[in-house]
Protein backbone atom coordinates (compact mmCIF):
# COMPACT_ATOMS: atom_id res chain seq x y z
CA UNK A 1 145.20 -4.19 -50.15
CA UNK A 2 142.76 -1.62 -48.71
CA UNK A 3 139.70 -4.51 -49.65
CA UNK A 4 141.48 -7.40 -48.10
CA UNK A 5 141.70 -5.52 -44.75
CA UNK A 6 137.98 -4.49 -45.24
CA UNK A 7 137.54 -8.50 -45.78
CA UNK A 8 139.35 -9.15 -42.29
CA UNK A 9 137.78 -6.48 -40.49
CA UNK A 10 134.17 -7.65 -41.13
CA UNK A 11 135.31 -11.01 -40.56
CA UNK A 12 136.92 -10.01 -37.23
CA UNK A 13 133.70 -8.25 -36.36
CA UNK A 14 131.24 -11.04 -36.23
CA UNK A 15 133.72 -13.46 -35.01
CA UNK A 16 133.87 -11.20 -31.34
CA UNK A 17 130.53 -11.28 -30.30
CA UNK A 18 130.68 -15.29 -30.63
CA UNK A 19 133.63 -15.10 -28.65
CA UNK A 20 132.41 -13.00 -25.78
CA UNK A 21 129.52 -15.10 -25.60
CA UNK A 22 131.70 -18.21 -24.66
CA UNK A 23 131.84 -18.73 -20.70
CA UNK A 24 134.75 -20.53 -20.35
CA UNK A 25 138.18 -21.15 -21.75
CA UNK A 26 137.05 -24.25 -23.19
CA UNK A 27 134.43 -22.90 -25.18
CA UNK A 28 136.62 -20.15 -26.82
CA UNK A 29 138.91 -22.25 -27.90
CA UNK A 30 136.53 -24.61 -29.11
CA UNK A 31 134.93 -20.89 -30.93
CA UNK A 32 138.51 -19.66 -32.08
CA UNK A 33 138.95 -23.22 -33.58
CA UNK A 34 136.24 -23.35 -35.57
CA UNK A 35 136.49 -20.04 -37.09
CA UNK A 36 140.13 -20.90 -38.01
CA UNK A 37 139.25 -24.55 -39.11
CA UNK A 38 136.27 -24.20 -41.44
CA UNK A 39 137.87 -21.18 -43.72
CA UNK A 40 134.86 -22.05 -46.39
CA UNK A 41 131.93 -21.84 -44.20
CA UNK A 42 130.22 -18.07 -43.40
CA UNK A 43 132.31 -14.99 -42.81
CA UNK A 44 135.18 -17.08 -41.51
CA UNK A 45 135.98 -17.37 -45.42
CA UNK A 46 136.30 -13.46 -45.70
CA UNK A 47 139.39 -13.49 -43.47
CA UNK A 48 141.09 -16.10 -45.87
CA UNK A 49 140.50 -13.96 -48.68
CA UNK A 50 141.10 -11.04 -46.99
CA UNK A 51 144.87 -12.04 -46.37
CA UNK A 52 145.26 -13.26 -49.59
CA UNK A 53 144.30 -9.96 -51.16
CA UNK A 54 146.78 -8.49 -49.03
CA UNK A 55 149.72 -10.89 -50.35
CA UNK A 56 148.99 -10.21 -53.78
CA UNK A 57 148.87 -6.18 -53.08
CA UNK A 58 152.07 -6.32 -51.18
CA UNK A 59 153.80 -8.33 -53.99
CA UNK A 60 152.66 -5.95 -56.05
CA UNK A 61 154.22 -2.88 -54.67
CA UNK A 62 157.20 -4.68 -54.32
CA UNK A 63 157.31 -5.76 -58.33
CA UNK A 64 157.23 -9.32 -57.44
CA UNK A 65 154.08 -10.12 -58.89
């Protein structure tokens, strides 16, 4: 669990400075979009993996897995 919030944390990071550099509404969405969109393509990926590290660790601890 602890490495799939490391994952989403890094992946959070560089997605805010793309963000803030956006001047309108349009273009953060547009932003926010593609980092949702394209989960295979740069860091965007680590957030996918990321949350599925974190399923797996919580099924764990619960014995489900």
């Amino acid at each position: 669990m602890v490495a799939g919030v490391i994952c989403i944390v890094i992946s959070i990071v560089s997605f805010i400075p793309n963000f803030k550099k956006a001047k309108s509404v349009k273009e953060k969405w547009a932003i926010f979009f593609d980092f949702v969109i394209d989960p295979f393509v740069g860091l965007a990926s680590l957030f996918y993996l990321g949350l599925l590290l974190i399923l797996v660790g919580l099924l764990k601890v619960s014995n489900l897995l």
